[in-house]
Every structure is written in structure tokens, then in C-alpha cells.
N, C-alpha and C. Protein backbone atom coordinates (compact mmCIF):
# COMPACT_ATOMS: atom_id res chain seq x y z
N UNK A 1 0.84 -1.18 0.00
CA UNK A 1 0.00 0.00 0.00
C UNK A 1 0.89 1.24 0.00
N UNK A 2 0.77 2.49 -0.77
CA UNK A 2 1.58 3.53 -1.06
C UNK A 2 0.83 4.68 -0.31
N UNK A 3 1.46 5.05 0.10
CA UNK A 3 0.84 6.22 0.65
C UNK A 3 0.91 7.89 0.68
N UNK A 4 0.09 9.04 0.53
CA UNK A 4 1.30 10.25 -0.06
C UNK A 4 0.00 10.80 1.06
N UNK A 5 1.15 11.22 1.74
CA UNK A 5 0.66 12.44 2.96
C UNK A 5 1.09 14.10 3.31
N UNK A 6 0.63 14.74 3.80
CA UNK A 6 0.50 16.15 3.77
C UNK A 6 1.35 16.31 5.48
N UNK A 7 2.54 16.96 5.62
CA UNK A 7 3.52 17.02 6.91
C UNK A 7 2.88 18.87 6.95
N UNK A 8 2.41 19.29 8.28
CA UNK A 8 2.44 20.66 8.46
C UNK A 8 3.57 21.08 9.66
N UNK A 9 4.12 22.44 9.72
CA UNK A 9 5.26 22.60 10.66
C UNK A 9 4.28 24.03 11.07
N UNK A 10 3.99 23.79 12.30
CA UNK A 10 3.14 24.83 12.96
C UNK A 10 3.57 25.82 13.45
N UNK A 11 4.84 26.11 13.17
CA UNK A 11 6.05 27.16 13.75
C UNK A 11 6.07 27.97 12.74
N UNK A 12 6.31 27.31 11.37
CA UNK A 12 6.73 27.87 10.45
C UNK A 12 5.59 27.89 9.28
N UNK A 13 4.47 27.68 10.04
CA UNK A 13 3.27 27.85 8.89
C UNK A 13 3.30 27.05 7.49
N UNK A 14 4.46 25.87 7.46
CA UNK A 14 4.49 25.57 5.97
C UNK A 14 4.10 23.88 5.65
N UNK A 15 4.30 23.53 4.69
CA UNK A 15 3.44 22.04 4.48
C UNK A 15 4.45 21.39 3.82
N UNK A 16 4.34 19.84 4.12
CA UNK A 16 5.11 19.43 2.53
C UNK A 16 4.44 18.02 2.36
N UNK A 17 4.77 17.95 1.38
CA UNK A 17 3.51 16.89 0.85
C UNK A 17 5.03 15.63 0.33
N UNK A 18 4.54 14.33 0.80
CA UNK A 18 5.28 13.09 -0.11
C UNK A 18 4.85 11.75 -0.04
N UNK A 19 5.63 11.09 -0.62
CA UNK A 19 4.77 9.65 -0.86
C UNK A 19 5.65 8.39 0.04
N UNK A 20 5.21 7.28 0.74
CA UNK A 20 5.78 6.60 1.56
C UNK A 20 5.14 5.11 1.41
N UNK A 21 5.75 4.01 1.69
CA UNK A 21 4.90 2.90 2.37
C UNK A 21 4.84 2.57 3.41
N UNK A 22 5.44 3.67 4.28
CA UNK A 22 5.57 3.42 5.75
C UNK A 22 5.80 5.27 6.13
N UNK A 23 3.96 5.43 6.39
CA UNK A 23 4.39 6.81 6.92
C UNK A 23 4.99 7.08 8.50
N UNK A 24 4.49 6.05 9.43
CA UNK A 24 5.50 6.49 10.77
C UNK A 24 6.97 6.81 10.28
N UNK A 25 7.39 5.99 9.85
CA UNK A 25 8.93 5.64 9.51
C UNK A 25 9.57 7.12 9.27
N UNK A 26 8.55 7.47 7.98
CA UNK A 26 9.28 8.50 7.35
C UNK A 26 8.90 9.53 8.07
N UNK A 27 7.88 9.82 8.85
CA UNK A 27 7.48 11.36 9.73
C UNK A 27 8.41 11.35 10.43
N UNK A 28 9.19 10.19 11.37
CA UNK A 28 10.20 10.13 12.09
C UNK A 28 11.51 10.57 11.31
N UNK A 29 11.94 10.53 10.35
CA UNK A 29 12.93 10.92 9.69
C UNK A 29 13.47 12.32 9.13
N UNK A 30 11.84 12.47 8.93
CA UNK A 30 11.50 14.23 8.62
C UNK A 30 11.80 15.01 10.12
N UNK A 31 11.00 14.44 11.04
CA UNK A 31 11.58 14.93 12.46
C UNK A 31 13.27 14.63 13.04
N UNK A 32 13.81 14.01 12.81
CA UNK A 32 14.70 13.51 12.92
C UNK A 32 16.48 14.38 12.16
N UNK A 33 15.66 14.60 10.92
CA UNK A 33 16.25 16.02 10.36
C UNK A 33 16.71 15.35 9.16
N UNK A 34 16.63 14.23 8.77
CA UNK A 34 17.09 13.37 7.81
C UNK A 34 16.66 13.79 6.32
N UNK A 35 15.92 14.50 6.29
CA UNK A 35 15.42 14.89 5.06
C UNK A 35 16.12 16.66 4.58
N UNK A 36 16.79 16.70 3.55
CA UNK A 36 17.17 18.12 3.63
C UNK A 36 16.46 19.07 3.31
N UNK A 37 14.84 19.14 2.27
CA UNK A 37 13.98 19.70 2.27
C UNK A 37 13.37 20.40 3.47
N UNK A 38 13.26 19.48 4.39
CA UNK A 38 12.27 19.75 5.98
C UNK A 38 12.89 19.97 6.96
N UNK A 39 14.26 19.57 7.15
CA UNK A 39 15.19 19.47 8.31
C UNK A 39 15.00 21.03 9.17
N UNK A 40 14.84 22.41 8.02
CA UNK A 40 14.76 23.54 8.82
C UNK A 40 13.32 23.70 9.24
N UNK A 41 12.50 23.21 9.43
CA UNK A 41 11.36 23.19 9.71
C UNK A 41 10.30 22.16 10.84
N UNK A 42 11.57 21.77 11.58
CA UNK A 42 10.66 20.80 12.88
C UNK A 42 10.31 21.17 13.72
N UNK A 43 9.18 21.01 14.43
CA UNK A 43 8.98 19.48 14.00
C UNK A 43 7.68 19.60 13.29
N UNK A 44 7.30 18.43 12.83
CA UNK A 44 6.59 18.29 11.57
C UNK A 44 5.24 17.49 12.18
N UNK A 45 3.97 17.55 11.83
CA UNK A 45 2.76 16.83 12.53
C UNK A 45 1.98 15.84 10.74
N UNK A 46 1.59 15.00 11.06
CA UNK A 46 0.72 14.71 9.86
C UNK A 46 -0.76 15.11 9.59
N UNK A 47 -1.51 15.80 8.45
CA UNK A 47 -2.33 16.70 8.86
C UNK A 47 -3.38 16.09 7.28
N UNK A 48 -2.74 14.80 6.50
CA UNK A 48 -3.20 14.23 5.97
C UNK A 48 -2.63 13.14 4.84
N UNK A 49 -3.75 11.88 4.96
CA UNK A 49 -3.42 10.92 4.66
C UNK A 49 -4.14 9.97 3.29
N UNK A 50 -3.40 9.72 2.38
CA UNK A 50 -4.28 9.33 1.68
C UNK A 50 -3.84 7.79 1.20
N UNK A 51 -4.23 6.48 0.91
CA UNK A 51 -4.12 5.62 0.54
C UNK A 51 -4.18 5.17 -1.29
N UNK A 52 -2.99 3.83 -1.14
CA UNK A 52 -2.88 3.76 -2.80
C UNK A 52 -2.70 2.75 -3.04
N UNK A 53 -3.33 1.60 -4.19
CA UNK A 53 -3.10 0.71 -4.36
C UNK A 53 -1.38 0.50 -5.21
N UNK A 54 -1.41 1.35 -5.88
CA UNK A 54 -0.48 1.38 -7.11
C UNK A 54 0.92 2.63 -6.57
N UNK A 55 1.93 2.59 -7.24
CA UNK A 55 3.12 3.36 -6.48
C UNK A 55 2.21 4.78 -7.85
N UNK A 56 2.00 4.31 -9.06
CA UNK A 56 1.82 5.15 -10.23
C UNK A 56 0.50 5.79 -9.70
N UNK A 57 -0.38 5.58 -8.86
CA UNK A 57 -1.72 6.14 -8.72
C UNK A 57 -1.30 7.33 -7.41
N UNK A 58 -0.17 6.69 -6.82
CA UNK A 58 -0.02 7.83 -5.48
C UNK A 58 0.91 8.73 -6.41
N UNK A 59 1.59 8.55 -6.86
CA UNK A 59 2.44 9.29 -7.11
C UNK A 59 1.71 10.68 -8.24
N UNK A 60 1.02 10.36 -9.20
CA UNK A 60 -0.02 10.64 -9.67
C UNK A 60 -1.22 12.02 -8.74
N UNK A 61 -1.27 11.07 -7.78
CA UNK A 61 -2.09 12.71 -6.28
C UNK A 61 -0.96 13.35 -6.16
N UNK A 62 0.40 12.57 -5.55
CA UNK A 62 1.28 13.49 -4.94
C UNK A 62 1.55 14.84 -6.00
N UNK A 63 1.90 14.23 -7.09
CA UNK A 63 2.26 15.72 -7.89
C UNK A 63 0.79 16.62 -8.20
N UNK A 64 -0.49 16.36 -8.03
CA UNK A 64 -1.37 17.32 -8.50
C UNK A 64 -1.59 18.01 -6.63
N UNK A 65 -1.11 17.44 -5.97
CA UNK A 65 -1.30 18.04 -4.59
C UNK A 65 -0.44 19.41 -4.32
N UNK A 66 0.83 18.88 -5.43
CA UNK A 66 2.11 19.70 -5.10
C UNK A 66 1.59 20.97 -6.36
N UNK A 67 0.26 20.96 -6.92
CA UNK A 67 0.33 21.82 -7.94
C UNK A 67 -0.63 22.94 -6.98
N UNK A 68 -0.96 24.48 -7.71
CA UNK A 68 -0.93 25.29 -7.53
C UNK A 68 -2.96 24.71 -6.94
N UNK A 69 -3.82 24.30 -7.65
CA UNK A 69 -5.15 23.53 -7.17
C UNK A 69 -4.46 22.78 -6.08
N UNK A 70 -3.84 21.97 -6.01
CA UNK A 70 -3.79 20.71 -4.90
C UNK A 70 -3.35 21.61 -3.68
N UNK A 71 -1.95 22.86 -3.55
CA UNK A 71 -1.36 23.46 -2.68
C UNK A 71 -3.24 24.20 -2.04
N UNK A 72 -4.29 24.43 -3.07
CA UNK A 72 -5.38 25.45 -2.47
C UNK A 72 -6.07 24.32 -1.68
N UNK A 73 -5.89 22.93 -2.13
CA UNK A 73 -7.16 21.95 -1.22
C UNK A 73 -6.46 21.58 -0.26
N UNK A 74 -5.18 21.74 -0.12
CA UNK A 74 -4.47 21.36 1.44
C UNK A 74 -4.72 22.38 2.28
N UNK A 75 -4.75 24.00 2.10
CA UNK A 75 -4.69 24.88 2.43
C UNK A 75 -6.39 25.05 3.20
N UNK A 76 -7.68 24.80 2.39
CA UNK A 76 -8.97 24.88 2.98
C UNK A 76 -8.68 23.49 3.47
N UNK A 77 -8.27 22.35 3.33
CA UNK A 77 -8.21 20.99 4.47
C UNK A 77 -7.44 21.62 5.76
N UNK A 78 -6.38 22.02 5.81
CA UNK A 78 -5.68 22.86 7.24
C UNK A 78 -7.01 23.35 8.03
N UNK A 79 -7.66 24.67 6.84
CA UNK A 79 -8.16 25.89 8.17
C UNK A 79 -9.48 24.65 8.22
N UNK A 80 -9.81 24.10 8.11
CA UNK A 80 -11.14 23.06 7.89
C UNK A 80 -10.91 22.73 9.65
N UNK A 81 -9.79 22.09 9.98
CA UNK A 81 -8.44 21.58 10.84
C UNK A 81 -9.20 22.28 12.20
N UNK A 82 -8.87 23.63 11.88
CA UNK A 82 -8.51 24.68 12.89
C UNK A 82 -9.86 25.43 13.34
């Protein structure tokens, strides 16, 4: 199962979106500082999750999430949040 989830950093107001088959693993890594994208930005919470049969079907959300529509439906999913 593939998975592409939405990381928010509540310090720094910012998001990042990626794809995993093991999201504990990798939120720990992102916290951890292992990632050089996120490392200036911990710590990191998961704020959404989506499931995938196929690596090509997640990967597929992940990049329309990372587009300028997907960045606006994470953004009303947050204040939805709050």
C-alpha cells in the first residue's frame, strides 16, 4: 500500500507533501532532520493521509497536490483543521 501524505510545521506555517509505504517511519525521519527539504522546519505533525493501491496512482495525487489547485485543497483541508 503507497501512501502520499500532507507534513504541516506549525512554527513555520508551511506544508510538505510526499509519498511513503511506511508513513511512521518517514514522519520520524523528517523529524529527525534526515530529510534536507524539511530538516529547517521541525517538527513536523501529519495533517493528511491518503491511501494507494499502485506506487503510479499515489504518485499521480502526490504531484497534482504539489500543484498550484492541490497546494489550495491542502490549504482549505488545514483551516477546515482549525
Amino acid at each position: 500500500m503507497y501512501v502520499v501524505y500532507v507534513l504541516y510545521s506549525k512554527g513555520y506555517d508551511r506544508t510538505y507533501t510526499g509519498m511513503t509505504m511506511d508513513v511512521s517511519k518517514r514522519l520520524k525521519q523528517h523529524n529527525a532532520k534526515q530529510n534536507k527539504s524539511t530538516k529547517a522546519y521541525v517538527p513536523w505533525i501529519i495533517i493528511f493521509i491518503e491511501e494507494f493501491n499502485t506506487r503510479l496512482e499515489a504518485r499521480k495525487r502526490e504531484k497534482y497536490l504539489k500543484t498550484g489547485i492541490g497546494r489550495e485543497f491542502i490549504k482549505t483541508f488545514l483551516n477546515s483543521q482549525n
